[in-house]
PDB file of N, CA and C in Angstrom:
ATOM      1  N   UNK A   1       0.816  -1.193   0.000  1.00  0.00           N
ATOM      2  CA  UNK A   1       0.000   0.000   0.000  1.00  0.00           C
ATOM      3  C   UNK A   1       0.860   1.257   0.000  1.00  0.00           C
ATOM      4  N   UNK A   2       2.233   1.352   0.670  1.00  0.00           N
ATOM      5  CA  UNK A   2       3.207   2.321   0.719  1.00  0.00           C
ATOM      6  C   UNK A   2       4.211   2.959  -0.645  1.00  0.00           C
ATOM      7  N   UNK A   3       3.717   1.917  -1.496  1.00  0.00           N
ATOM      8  CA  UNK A   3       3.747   2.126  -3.506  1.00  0.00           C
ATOM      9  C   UNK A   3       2.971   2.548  -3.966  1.00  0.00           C
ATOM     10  N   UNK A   4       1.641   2.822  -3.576  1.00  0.00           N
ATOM     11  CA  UNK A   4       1.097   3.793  -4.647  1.00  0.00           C
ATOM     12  C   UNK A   4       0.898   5.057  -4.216  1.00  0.00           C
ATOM     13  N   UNK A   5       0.688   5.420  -2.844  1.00  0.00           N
ATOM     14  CA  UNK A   5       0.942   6.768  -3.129  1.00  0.00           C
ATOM     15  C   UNK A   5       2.398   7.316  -3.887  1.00  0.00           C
ATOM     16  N   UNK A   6       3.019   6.823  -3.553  1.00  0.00           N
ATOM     17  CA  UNK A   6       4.650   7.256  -3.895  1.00  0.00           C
ATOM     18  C   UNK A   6       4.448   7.285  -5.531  1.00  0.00           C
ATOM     19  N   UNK A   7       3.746   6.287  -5.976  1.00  0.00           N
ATOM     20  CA  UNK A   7       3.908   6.064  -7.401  1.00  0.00           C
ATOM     21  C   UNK A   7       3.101   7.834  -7.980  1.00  0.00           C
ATOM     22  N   UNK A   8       1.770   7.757  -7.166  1.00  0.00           N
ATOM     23  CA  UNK A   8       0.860   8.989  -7.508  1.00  0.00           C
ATOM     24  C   UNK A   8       1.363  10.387  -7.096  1.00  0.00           C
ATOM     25  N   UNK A   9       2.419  10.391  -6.419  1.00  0.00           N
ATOM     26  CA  UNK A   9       3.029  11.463  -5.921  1.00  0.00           C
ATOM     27  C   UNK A   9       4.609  12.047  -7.116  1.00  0.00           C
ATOM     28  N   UNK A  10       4.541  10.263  -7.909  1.00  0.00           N
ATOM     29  CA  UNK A  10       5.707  11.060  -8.366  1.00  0.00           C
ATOM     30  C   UNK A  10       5.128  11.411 -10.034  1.00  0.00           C
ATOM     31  N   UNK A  11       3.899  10.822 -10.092  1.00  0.00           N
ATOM     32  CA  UNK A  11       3.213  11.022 -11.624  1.00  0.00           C
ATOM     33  C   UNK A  11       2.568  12.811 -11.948  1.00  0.00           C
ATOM     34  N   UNK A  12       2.300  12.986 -10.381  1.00  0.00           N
ATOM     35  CA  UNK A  12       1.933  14.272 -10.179  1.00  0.00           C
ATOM     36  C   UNK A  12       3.499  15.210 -10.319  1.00  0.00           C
ATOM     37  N   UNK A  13       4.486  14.787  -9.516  1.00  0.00           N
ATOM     38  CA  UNK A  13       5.396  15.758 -10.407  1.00  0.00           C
ATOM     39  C   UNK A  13       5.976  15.855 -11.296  1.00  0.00           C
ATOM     40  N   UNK A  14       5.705  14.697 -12.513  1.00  0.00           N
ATOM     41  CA  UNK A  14       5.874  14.210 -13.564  1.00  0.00           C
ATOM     42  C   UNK A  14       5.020  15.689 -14.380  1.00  0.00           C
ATOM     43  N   UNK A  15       3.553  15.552 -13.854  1.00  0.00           N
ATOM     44  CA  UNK A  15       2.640  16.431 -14.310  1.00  0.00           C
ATOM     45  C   UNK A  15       3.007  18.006 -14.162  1.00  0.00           C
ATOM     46  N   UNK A  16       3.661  18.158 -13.346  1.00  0.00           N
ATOM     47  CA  UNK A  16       3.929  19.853 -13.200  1.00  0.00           C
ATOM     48  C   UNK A  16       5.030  19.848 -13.618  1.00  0.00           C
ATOM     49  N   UNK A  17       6.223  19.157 -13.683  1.00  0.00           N
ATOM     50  CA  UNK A  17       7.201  19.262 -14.620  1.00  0.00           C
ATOM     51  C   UNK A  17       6.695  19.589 -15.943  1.00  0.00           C
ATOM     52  N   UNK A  18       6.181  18.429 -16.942  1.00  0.00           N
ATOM     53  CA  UNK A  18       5.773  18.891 -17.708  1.00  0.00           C
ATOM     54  C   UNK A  18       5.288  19.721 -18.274  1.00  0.00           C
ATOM     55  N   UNK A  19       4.320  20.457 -17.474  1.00  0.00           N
ATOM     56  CA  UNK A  19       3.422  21.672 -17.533  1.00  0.00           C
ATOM     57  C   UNK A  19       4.648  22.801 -17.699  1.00  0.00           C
ATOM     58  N   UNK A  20       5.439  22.852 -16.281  1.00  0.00           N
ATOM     59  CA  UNK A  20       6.215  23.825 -16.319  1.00  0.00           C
ATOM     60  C   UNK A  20       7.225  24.098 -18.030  1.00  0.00           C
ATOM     61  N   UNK A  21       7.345  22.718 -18.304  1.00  0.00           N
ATOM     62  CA  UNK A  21       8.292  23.098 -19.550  1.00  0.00           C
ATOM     63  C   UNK A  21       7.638  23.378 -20.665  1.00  0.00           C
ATOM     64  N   UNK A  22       6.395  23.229 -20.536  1.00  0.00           N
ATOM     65  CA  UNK A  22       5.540  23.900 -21.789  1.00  0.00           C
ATOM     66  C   UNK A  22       5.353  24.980 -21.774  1.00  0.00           C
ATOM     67  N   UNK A  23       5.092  25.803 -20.388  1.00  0.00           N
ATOM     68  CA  UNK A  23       4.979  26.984 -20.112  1.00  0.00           C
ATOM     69  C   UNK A  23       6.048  27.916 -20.801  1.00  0.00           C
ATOM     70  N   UNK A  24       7.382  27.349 -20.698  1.00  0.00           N
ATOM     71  CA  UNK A  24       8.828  28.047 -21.015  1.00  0.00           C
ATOM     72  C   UNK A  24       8.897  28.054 -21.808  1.00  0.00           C
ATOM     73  N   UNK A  25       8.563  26.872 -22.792  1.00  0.00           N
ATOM     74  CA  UNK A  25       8.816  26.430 -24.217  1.00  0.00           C
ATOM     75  C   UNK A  25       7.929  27.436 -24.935  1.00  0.00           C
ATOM     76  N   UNK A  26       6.949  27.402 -24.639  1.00  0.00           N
ATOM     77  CA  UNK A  26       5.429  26.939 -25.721  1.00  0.00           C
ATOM     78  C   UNK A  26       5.238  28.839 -25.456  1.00  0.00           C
ATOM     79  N   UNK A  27       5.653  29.125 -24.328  1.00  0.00           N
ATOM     80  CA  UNK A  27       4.486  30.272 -23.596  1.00  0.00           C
ATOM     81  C   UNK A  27       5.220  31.626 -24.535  1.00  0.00           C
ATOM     82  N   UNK A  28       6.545  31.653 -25.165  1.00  0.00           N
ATOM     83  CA  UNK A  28       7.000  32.875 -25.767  1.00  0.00           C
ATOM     84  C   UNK A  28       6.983  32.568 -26.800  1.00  0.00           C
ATOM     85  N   UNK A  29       7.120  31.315 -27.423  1.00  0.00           N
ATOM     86  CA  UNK A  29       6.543  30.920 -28.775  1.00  0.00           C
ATOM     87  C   UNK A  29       5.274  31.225 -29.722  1.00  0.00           C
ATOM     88  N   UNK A  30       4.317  31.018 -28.546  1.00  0.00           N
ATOM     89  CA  UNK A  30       2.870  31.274 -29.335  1.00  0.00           C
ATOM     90  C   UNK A  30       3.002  33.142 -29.382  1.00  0.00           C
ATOM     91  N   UNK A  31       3.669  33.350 -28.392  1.00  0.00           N
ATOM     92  CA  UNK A  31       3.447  35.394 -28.343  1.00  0.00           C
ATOM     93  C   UNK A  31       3.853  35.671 -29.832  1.00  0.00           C
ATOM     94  N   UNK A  32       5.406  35.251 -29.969  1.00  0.00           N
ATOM     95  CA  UNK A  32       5.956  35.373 -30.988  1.00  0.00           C
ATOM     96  C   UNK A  32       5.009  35.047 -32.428  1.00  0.00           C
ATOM     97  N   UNK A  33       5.085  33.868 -32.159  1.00  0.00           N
ATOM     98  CA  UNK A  33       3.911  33.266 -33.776  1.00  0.00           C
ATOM     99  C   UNK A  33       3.004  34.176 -33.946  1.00  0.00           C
ATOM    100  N   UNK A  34       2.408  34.315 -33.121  1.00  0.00           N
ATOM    101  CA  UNK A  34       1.358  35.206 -33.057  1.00  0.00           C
ATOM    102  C   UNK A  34       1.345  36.597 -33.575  1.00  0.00           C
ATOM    103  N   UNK A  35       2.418  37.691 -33.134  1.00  0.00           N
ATOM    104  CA  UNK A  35       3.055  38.893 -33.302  1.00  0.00           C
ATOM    105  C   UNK A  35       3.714  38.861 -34.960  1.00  0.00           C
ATOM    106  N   UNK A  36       4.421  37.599 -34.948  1.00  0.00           N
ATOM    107  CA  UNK A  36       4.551  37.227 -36.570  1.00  0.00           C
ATOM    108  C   UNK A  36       3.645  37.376 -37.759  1.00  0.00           C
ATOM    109  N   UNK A  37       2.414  36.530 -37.459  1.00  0.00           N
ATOM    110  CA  UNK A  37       1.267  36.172 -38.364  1.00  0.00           C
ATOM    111  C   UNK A  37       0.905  37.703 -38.319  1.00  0.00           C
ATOM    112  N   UNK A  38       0.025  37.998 -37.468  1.00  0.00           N
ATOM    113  CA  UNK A  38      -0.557  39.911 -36.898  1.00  0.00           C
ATOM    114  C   UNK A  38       0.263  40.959 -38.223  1.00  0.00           C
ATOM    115  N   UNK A  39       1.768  40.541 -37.988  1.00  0.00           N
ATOM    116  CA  UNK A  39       2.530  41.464 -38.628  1.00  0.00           C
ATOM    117  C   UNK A  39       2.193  40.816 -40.469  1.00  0.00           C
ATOM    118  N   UNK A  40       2.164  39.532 -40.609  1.00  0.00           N
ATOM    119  CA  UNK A  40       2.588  39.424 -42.234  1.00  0.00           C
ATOM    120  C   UNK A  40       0.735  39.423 -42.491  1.00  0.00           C
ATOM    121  N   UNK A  41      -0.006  39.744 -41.903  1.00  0.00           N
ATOM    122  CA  UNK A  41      -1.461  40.080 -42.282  1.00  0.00           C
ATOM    123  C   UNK A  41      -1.228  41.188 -42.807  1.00  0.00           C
ATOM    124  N   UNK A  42      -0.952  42.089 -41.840  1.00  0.00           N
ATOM    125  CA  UNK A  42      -1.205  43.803 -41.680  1.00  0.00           C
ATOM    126  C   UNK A  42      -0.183  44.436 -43.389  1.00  0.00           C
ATOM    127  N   UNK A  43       0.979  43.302 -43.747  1.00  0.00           N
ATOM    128  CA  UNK A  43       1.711  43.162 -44.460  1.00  0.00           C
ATOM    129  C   UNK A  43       0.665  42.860 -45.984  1.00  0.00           C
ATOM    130  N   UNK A  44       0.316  41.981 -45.184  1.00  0.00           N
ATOM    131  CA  UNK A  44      -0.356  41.629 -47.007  1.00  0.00           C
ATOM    132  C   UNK A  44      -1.637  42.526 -47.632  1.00  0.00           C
ATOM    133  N   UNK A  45      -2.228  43.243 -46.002  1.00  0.00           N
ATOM    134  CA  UNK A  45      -3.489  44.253 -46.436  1.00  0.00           C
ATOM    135  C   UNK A  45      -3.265  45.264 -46.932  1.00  0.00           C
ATOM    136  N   UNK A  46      -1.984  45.789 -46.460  1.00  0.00           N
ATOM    137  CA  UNK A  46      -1.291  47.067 -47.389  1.00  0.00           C
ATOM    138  C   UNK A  46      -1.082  46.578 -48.745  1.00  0.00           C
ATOM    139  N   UNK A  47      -0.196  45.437 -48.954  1.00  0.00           N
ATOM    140  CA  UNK A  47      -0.210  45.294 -50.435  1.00  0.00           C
ATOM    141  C   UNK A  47      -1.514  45.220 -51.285  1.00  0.00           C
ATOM    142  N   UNK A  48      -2.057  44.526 -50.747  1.00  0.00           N
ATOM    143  CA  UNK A  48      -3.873  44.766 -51.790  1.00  0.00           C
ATOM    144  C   UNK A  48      -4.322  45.743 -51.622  1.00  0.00           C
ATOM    145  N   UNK A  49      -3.880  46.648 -51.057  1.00  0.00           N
ATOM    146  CA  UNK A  49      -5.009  48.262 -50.913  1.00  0.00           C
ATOM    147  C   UNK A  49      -4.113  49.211 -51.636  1.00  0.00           C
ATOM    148  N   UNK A  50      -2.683  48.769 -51.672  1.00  0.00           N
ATOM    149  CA  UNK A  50      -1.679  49.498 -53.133  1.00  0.00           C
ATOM    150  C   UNK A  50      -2.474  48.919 -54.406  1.00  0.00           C
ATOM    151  N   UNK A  51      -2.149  47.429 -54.535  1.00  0.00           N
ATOM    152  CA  UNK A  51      -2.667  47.409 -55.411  1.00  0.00           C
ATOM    153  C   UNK A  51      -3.670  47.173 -56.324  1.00  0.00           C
ATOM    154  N   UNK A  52      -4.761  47.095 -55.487  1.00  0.00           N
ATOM    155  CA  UNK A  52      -5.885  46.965 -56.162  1.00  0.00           C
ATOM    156  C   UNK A  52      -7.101  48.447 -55.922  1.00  0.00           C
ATOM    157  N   UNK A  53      -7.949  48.304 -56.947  1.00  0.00           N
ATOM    158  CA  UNK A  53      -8.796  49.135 -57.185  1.00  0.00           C
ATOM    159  C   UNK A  53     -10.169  49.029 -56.396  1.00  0.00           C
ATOM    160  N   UNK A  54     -10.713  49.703 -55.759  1.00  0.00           N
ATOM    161  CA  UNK A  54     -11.572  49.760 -55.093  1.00  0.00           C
ATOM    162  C   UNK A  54     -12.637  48.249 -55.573  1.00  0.00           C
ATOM    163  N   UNK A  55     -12.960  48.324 -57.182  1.00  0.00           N
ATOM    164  CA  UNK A  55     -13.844  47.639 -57.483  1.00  0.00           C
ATOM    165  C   UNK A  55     -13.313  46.247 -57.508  1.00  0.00           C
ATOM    166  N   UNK A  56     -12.073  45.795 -57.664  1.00  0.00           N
ATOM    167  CA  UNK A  56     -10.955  44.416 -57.808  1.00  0.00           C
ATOM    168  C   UNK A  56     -11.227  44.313 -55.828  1.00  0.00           C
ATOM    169  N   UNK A  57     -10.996  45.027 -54.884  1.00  0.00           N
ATOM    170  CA  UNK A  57     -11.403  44.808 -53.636  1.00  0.00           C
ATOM    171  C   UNK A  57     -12.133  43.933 -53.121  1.00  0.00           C
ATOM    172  N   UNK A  58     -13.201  44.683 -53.852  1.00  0.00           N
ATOM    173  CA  UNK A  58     -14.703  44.576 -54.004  1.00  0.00           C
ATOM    174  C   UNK A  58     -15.044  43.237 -54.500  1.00  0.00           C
ATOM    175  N   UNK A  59     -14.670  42.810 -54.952  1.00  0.00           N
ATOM    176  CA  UNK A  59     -15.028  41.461 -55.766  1.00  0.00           C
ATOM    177  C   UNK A  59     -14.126  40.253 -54.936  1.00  0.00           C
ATOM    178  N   UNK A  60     -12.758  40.704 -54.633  1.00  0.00           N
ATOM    179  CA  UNK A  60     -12.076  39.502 -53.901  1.00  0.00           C
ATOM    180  C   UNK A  60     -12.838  39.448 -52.755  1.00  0.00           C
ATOM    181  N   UNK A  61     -13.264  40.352 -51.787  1.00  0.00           N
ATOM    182  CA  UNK A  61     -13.973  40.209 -50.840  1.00  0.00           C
ATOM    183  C   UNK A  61     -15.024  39.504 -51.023  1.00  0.00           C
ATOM    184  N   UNK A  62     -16.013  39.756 -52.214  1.00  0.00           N
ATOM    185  CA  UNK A  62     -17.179  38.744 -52.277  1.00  0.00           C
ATOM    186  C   UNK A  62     -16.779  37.258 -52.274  1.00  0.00           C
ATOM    187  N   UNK A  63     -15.611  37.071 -53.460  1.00  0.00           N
ATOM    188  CA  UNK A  63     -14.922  35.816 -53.349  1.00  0.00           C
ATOM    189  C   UNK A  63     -14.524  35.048 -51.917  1.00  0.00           C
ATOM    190  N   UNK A  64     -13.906  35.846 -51.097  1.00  0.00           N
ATOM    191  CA  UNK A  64     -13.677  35.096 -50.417  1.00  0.00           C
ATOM    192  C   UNK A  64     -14.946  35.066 -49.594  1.00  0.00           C
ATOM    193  N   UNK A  65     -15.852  35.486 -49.125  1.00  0.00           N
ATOM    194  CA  UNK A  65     -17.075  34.950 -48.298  1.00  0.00           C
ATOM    195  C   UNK A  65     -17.990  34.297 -48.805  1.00  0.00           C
ATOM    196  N   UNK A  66     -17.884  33.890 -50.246  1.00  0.00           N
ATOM    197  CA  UNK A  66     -18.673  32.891 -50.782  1.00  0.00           C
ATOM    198  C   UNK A  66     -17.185  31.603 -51.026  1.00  0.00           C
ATOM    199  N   UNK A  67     -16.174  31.523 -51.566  1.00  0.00           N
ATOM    200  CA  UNK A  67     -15.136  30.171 -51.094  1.00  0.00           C
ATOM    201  C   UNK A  67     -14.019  31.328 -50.614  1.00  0.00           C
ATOM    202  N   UNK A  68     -13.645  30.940 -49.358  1.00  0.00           N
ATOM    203  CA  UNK A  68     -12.580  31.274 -48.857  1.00  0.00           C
ATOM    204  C   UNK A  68     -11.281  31.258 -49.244  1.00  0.00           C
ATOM    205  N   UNK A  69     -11.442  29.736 -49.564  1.00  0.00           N
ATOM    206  CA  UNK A  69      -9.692  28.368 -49.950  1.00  0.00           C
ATOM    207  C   UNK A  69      -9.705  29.826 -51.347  1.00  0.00           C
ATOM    208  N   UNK A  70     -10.281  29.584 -52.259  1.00  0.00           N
ATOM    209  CA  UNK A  70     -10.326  30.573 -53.621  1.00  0.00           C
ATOM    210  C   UNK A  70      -9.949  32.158 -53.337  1.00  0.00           C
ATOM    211  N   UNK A  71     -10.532  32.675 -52.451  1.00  0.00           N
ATOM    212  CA  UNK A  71      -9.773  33.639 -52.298  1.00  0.00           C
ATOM    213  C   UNK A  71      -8.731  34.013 -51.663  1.00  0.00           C
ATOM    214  N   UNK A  72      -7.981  32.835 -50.492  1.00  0.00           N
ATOM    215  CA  UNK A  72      -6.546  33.296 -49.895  1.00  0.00           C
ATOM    216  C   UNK A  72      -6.176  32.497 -51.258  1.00  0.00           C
ATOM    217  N   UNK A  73      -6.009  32.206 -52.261  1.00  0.00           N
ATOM    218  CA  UNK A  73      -5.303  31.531 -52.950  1.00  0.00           C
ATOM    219  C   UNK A  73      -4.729  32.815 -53.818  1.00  0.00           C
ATOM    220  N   UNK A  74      -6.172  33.549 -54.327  1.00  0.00           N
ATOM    221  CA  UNK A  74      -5.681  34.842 -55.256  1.00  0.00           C
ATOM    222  C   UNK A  74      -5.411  35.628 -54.523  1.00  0.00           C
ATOM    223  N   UNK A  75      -5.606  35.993 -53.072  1.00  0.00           N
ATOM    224  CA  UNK A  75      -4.765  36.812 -52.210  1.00  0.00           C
ATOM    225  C   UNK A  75      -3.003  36.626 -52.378  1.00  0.00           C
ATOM    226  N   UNK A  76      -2.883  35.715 -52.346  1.00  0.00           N
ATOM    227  CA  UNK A  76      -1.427  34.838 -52.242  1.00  0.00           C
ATOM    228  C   UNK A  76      -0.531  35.057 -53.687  1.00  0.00           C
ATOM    229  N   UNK A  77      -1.719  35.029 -54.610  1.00  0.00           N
ATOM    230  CA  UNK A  77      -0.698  35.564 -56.024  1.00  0.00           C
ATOM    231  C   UNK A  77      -0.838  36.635 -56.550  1.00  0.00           C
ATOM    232  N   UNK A  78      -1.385  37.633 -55.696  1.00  0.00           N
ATOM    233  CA  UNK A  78      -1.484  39.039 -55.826  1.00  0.00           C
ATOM    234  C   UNK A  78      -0.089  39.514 -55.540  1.00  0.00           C
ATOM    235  N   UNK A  79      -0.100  38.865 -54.055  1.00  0.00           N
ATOM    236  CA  UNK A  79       0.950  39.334 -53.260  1.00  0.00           C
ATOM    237  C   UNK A  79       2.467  38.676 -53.589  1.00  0.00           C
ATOM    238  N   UNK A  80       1.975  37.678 -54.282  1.00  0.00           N
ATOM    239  CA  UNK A  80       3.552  37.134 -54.908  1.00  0.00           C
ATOM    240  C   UNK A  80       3.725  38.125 -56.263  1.00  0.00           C
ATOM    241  N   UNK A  81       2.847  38.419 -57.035  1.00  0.00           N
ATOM    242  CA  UNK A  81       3.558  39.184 -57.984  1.00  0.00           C
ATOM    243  C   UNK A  81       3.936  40.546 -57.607  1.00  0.00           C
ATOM    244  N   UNK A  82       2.943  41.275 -56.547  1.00  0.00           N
ATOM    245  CA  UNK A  82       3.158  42.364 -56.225  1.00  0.00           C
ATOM    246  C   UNK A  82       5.039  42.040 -55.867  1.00  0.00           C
ATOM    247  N   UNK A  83       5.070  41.446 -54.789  1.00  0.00           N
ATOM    248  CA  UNK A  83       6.447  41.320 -54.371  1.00  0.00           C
ATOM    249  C   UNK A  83       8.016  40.417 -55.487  1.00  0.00           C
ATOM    250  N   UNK A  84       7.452  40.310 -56.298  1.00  0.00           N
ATOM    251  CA  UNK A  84       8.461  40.074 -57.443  1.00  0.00           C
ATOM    252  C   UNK A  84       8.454  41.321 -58.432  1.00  0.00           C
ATOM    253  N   UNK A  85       7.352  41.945 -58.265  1.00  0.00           N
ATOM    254  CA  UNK A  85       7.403  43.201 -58.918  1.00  0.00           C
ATOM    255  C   UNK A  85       6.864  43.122 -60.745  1.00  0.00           C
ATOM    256  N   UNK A  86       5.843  42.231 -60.519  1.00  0.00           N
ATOM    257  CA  UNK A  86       5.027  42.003 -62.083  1.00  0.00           C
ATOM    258  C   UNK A  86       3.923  42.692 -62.163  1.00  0.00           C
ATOM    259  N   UNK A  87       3.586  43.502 -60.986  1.00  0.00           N
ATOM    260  CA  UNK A  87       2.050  44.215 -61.588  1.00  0.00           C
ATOM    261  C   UNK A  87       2.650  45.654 -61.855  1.00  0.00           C
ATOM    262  N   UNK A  88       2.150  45.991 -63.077  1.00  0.00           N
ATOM    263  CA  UNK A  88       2.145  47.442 -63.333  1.00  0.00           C
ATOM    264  C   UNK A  88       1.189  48.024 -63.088  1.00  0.00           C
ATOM    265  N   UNK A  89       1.319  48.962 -62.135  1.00  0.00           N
ATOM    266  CA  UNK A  89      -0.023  49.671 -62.009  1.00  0.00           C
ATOM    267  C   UNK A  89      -0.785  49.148 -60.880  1.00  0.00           C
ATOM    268  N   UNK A  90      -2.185  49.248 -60.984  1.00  0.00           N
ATOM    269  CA  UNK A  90      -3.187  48.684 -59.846  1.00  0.00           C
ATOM    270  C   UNK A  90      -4.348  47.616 -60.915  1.00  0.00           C
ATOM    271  N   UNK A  91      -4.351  46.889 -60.192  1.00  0.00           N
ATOM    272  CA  UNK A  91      -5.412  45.968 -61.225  1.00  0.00           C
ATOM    273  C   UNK A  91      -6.570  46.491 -60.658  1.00  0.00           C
ATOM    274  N   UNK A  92      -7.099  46.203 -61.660  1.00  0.00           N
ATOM    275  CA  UNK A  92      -9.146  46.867 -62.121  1.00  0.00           C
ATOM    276  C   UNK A  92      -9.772  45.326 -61.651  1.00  0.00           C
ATOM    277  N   UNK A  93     -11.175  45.902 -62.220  1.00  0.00           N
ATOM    278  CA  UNK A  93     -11.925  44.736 -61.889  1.00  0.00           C
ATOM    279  C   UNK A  93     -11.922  43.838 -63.208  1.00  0.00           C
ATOM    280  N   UNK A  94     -11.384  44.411 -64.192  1.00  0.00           N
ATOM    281  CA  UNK A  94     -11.433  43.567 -65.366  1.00  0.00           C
ATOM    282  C   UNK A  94     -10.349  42.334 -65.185  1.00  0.00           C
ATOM    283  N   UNK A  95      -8.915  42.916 -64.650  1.00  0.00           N
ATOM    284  CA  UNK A  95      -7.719  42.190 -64.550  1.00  0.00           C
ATOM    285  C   UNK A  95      -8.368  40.630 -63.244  1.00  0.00           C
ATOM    286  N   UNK A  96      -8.852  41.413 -62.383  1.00  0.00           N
ATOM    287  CA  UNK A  96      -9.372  40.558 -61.289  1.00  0.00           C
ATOM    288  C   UNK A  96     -10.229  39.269 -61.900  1.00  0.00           C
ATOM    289  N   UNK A  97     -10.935  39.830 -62.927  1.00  0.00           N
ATOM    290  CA  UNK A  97     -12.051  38.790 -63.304  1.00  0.00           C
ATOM    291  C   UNK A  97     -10.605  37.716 -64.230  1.00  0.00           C
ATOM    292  N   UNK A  98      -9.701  37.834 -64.756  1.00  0.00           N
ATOM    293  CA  UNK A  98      -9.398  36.759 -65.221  1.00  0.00           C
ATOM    294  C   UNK A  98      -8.272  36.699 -64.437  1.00  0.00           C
ATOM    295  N   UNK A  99      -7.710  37.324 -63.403  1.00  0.00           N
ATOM    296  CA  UNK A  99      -6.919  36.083 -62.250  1.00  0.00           C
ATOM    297  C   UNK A  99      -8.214  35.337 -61.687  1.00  0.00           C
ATOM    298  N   UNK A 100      -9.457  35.276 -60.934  1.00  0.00           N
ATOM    299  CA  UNK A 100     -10.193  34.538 -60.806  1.00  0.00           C
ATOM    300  C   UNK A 100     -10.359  33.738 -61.639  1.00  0.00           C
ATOM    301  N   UNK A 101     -10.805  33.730 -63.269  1.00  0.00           N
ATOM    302  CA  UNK A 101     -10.821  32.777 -63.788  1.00  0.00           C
ATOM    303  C   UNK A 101      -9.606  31.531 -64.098  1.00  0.00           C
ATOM    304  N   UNK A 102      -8.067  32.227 -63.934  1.00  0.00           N
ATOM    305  CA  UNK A 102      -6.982  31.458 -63.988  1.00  0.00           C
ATOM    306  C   UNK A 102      -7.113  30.255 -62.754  1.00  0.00           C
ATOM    307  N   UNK A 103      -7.687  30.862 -61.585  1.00  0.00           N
ATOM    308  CA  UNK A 103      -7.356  30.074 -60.721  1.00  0.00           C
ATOM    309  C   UNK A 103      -8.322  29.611 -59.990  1.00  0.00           C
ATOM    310  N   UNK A 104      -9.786  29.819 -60.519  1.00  0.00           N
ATOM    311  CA  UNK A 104     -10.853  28.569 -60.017  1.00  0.00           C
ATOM    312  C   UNK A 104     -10.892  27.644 -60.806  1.00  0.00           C
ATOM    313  N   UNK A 105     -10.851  26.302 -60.395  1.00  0.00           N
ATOM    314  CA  UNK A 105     -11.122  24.845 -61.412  1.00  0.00           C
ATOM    315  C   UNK A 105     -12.221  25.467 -61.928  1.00  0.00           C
ATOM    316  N   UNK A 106     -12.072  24.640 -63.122  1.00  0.00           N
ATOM    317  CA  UNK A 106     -13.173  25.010 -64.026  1.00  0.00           C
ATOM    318  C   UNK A 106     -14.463  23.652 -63.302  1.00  0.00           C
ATOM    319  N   UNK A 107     -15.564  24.085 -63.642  1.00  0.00           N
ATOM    320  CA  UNK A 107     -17.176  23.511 -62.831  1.00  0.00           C
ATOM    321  C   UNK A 107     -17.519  21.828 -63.922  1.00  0.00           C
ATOM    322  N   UNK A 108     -17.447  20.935 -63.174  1.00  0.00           N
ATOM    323  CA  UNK A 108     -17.565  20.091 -63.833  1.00  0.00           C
ATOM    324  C   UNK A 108     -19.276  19.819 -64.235  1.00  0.00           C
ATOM    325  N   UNK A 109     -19.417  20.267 -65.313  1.00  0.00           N
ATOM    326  CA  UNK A 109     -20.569  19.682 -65.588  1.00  0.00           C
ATOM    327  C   UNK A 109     -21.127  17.555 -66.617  1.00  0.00           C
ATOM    328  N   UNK A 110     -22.147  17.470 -65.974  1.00  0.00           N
ATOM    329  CA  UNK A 110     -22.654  15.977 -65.907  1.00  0.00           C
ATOM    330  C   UNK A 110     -23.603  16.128 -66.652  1.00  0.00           C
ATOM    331  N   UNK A 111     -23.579  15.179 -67.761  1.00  0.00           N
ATOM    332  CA  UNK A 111     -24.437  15.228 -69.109  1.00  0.00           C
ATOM    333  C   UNK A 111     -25.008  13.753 -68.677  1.00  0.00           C
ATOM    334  N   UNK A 112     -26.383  13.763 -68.267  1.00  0.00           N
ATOM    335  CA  UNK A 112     -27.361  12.744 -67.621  1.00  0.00           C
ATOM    336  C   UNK A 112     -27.980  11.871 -69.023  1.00  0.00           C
ATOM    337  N   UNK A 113     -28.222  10.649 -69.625  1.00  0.00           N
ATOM    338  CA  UNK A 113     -28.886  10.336 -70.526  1.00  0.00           C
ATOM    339  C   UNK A 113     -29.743   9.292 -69.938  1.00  0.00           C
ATOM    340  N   UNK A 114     -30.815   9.887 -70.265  1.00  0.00           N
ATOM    341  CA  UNK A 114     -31.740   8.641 -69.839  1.00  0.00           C
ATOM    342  C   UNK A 114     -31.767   7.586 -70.936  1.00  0.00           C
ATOM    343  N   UNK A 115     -31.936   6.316 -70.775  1.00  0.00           N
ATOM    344  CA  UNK A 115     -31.918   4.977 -71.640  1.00  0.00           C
ATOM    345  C   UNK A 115     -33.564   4.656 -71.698  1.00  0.00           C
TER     346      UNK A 115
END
């Protein structure tokens, strides 16, 4: 009977050890990640408000609250060309409509025959 408390006494400081080293580890890590991501957001909203046009805005925003995945995707190659330095100018809503079309799969349509 003089083994299991001992056993439960040492699983418990097994348990706050652990804890403690996550705390150290984990606890300036997530600040950091966090302060990271915050920063390359605030990063990428400036680049789309350089370069896009009120109405190109306007439309990625609809995009993304009707598919999301579709619009961080053209978010993502806005901001890659912006930062390689391929857009001249500010894209319109015309330019917008065919990066959207480059980069949604095209809609599979199903031709039904009845027998």
């Amino acid at each position: 009977m003089s083994g299991d408390p001992s056993d439960e006494e040492l699983e418990e400081i097994r348990q706050k050890k652990m804890e403690q080293l996550k705390e150290q580890a984990g606890g300036g890590d997530e600040e950091a990640m966090e302060a990271q991501r915050q920063q390359a957001e605030a990063q990428k909203k400036a680049i789309l408000r350089q370069h896009l046009t009120d109405g190109a805005r306007k439309r990625l925003n609809t995009v993304k609250m009707s598919k999301p995945q579709v619009g961080e995707k053209v978010e993502q190659q806005i901001v890659a060309l912006a930062q390689s330095g391929r857009i001249q100018g500010k894209i319109d809503e015309e330019k917008m409509k065919e990066l959207l079309r480059e980069l949604t799969p095209d809609s599979k349509s199903f031709d039904i025959r009845r027998r």
